[in-house]
N, C-alpha and C. Protein backbone atom coordinates (compact mmCIF):
# COMPACT_ATOMS: atom_id res chain seq x y z
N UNK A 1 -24.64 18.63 -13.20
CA UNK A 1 -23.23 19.00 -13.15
C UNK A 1 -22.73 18.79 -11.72
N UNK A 2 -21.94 18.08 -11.67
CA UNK A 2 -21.16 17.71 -10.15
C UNK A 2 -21.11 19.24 -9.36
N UNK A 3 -20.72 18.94 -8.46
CA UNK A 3 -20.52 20.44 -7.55
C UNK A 3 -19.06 20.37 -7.38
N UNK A 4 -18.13 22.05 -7.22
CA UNK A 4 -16.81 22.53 -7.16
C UNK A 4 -16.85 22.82 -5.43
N UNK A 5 -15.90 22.51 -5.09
CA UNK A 5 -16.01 22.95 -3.83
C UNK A 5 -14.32 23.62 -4.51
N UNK A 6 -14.27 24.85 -3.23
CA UNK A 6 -13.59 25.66 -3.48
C UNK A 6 -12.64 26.32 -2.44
N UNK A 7 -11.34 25.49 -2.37
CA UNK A 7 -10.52 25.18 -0.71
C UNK A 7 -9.44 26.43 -0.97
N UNK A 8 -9.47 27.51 -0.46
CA UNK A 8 -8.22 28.31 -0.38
C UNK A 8 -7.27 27.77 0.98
N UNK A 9 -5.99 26.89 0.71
CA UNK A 9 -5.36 26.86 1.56
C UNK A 9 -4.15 27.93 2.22
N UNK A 10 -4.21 27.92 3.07
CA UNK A 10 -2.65 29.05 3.74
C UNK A 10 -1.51 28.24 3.00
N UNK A 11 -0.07 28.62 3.47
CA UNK A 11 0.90 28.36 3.29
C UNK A 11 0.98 27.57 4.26
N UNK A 12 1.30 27.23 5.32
CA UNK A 12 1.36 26.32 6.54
C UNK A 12 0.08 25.37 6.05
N UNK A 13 -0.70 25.05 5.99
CA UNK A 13 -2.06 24.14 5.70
C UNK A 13 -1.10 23.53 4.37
N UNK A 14 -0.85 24.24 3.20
CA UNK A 14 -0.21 23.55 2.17
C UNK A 14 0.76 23.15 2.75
N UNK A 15 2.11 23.38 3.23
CA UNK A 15 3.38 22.72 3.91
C UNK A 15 3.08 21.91 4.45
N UNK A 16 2.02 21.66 5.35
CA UNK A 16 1.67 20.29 6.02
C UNK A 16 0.94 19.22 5.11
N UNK A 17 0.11 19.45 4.26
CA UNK A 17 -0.51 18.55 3.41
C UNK A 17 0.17 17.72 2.93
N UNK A 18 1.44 18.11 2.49
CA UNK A 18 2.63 18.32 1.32
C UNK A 18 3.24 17.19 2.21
N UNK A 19 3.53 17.49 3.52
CA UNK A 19 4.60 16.72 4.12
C UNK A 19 3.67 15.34 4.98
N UNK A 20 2.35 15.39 4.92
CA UNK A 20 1.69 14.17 5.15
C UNK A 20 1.56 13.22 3.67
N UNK A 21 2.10 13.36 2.65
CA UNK A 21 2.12 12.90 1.50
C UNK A 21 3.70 12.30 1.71
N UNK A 22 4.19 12.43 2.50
CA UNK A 22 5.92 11.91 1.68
C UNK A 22 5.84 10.68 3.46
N UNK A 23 5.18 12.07 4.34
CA UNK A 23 5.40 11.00 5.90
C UNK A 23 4.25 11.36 6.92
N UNK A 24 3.07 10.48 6.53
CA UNK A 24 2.13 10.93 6.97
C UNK A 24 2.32 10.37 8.71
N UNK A 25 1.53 11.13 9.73
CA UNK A 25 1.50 10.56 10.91
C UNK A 25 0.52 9.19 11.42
N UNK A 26 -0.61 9.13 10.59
CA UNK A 26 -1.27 8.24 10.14
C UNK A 26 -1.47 7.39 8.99
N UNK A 27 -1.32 6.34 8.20
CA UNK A 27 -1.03 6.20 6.49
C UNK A 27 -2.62 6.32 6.29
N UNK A 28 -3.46 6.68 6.79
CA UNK A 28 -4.76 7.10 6.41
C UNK A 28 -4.67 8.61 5.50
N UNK A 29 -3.68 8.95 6.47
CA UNK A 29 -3.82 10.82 5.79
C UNK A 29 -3.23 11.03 4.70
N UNK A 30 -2.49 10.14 4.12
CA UNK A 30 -1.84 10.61 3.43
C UNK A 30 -2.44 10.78 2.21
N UNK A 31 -3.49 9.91 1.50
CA UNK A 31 -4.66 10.07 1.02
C UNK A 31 -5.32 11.22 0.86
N UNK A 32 -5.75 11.26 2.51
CA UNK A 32 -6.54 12.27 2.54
C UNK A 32 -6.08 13.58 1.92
N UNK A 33 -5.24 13.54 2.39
CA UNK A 33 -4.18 15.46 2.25
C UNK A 33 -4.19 15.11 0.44
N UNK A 34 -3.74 14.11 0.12
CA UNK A 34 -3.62 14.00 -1.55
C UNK A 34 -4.82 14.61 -2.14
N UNK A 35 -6.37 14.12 -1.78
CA UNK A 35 -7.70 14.39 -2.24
C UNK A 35 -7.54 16.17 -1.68
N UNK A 36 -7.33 16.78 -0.66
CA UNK A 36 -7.37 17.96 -0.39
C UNK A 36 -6.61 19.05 -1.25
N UNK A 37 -5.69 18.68 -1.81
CA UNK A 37 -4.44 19.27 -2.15
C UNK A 37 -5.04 18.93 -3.78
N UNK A 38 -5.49 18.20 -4.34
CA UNK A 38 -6.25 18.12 -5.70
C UNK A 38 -7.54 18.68 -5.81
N UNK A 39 -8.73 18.86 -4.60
CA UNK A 39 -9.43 19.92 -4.79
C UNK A 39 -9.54 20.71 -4.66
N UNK A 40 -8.40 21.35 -4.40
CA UNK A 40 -7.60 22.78 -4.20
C UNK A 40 -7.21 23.47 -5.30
N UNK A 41 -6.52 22.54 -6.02
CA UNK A 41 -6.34 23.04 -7.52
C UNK A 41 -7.13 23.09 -8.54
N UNK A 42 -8.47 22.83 -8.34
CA UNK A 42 -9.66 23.13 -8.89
C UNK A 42 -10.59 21.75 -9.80
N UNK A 43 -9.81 20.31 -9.03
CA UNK A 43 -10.16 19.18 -9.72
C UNK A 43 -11.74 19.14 -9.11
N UNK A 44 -12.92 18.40 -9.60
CA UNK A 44 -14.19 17.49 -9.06
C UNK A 44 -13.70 16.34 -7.90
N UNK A 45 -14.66 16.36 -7.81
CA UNK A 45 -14.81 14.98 -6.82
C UNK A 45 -14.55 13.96 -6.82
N UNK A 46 -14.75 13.96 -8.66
CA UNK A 46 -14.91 12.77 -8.80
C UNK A 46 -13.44 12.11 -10.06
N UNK A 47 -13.12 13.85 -10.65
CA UNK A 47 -11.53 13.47 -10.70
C UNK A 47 -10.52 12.74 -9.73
N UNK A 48 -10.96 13.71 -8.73
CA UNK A 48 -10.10 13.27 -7.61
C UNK A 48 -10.14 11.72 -7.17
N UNK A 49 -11.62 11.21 -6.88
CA UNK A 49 -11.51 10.06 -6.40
C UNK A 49 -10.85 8.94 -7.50
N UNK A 50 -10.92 9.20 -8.75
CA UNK A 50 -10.23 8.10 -9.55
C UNK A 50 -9.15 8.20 -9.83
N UNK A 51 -8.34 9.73 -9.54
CA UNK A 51 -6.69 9.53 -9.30
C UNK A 51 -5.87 9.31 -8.24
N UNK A 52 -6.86 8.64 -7.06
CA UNK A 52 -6.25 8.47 -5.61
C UNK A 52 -5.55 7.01 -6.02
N UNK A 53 -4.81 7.00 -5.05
CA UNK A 53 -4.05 5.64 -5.17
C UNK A 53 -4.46 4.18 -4.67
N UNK A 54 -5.54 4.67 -3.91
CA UNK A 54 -6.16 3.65 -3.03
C UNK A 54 -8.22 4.11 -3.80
N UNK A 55 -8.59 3.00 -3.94
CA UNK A 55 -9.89 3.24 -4.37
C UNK A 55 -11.21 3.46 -3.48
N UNK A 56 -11.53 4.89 -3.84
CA UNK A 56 -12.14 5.48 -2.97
C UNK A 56 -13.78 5.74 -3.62
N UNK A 57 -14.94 6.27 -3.41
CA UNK A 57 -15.84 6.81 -3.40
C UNK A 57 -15.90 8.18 -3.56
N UNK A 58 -16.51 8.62 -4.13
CA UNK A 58 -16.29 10.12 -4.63
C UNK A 58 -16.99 10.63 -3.13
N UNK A 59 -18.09 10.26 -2.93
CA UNK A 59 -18.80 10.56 -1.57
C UNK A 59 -17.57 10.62 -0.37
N UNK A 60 -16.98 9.82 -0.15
CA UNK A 60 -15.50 9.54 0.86
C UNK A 60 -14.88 10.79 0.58
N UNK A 61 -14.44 11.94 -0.55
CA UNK A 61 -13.79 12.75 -1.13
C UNK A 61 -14.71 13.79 -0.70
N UNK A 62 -16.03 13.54 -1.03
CA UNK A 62 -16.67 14.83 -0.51
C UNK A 62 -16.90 15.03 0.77
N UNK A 63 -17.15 14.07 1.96
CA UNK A 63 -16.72 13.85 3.54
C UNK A 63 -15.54 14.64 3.96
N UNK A 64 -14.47 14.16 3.16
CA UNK A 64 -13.01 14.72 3.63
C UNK A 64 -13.23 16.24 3.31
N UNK A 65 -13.30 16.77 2.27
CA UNK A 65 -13.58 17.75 2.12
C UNK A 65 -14.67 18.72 3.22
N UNK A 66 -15.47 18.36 3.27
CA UNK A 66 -16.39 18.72 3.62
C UNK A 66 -16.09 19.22 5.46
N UNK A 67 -15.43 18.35 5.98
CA UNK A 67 -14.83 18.22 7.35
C UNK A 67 -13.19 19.10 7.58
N UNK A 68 -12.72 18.90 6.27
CA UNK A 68 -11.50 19.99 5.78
C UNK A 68 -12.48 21.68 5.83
N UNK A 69 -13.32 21.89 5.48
CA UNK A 69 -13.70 23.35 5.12
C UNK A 69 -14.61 23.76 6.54
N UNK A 70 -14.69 22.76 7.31
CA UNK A 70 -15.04 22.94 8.89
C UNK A 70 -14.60 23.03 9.81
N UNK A 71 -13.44 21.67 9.80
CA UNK A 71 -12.36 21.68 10.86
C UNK A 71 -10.99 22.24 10.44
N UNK A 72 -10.61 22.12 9.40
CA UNK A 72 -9.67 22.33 8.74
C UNK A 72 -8.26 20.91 8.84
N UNK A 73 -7.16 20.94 9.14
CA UNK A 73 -6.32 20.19 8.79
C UNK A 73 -6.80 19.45 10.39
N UNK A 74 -7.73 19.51 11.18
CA UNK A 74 -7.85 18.72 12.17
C UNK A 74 -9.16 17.50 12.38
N UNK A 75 -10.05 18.12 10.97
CA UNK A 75 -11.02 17.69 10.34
C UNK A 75 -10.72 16.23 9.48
N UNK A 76 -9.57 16.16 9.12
CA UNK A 76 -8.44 14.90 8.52
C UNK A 76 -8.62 13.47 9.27
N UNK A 77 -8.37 14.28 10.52
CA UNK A 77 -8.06 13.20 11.29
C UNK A 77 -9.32 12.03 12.10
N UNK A 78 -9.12 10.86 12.34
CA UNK A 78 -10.14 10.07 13.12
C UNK A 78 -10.40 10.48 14.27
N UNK A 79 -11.89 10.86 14.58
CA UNK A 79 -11.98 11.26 16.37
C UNK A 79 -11.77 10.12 16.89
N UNK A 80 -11.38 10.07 18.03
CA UNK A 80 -11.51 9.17 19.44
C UNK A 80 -13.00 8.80 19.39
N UNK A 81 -13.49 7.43 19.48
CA UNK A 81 -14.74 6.75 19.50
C UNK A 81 -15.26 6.79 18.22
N UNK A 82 -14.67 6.57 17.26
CA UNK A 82 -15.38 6.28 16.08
C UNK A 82 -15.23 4.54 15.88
N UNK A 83 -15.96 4.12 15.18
CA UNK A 83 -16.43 2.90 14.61
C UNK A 83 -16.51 2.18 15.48
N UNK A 84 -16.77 0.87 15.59
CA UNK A 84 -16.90 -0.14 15.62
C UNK A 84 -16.54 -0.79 16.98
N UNK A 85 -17.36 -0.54 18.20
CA UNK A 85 -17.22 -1.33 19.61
C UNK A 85 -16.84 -2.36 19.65
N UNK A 86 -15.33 -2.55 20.93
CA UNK A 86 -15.25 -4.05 21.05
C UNK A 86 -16.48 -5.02 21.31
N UNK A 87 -16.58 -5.58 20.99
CA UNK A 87 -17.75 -6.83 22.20
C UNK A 87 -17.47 -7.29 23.33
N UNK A 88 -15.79 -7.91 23.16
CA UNK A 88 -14.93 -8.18 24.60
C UNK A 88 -14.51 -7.09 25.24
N UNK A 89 -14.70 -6.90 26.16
CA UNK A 89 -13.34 -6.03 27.01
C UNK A 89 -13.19 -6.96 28.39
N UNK A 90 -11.53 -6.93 28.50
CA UNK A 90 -11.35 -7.74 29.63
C UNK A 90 -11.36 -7.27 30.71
N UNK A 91 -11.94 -5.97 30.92
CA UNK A 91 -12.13 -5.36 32.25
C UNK A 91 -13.44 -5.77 32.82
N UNK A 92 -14.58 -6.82 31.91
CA UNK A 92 -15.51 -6.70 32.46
C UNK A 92 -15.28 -8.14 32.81
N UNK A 93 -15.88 -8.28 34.23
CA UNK A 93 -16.11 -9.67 34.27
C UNK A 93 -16.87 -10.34 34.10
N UNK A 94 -16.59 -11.95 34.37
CA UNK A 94 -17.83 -12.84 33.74
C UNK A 94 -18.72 -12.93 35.09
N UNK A 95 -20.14 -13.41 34.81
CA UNK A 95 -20.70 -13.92 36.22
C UNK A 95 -20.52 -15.41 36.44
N UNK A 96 -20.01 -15.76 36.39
CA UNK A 96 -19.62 -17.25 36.92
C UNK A 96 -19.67 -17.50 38.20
C-alpha cells in the first residue's frame, strides 16, 4: 500500500500556494505548490503525480513533499549550487 503523507497547512502557507498557482515566482513552483496543495487534501503520490500538468515521477512528488514537511514553503524552492557545473567560465584563463 503506497504511503499517506499527511501536510497540515496554515492559512498563509495555503494563501501562498494558491497564489504560486495563478503567478508563480518561478514557473517551476507552480507545480510544485499544485502537488503540495493535492497532498494536503489527502490524495497519494501517485494520484497526484498523474494529475500534474507537466509529467512527473511519483518519487519527484515524494521529494517535494518530503522537503515541504522540513523546510516548509522554502523547501519548494532550488538552492543556490544545485545541478550541473559550467565547464567554461570566462573568468578562467587559458594558458597560452
Amino acid at each position: 500500500m503506497p504511503k499517506r503523507y499527511h501536510i497540515e497547512l496554515s492559512e498563509p502557507e495555503k494563501q501562498k500556494l494558491e497564489s504560486w498557482l495563478k503567478n508563480p515566482p518561478s514557473p517551476y513552483l507552480r507545480e510544485r505548490a499544485r502537488a503540495i496543495l493535492k497532498v494536503a487534501q489527502g490524495e497519494t503520490l501517485q494520484e497526484t503525480a498523474q494529475k500534474l500538468r507537466i509529467r512527473v515521477h511519483r518519487n519527484a512528488v515524494s521529494e517535494w513533499v518530503k522537503r515541504f514537511l522540513s523546510d516548509r514553503l522554502e523547501g519548494l524552492k532550488i538552492k543556490a549550487g544545485r545541478g550541473r557545473k559550467a565547464v567554461f567560465s570566462p573568468t578562467r584563463q587559458s594558458r597560452s
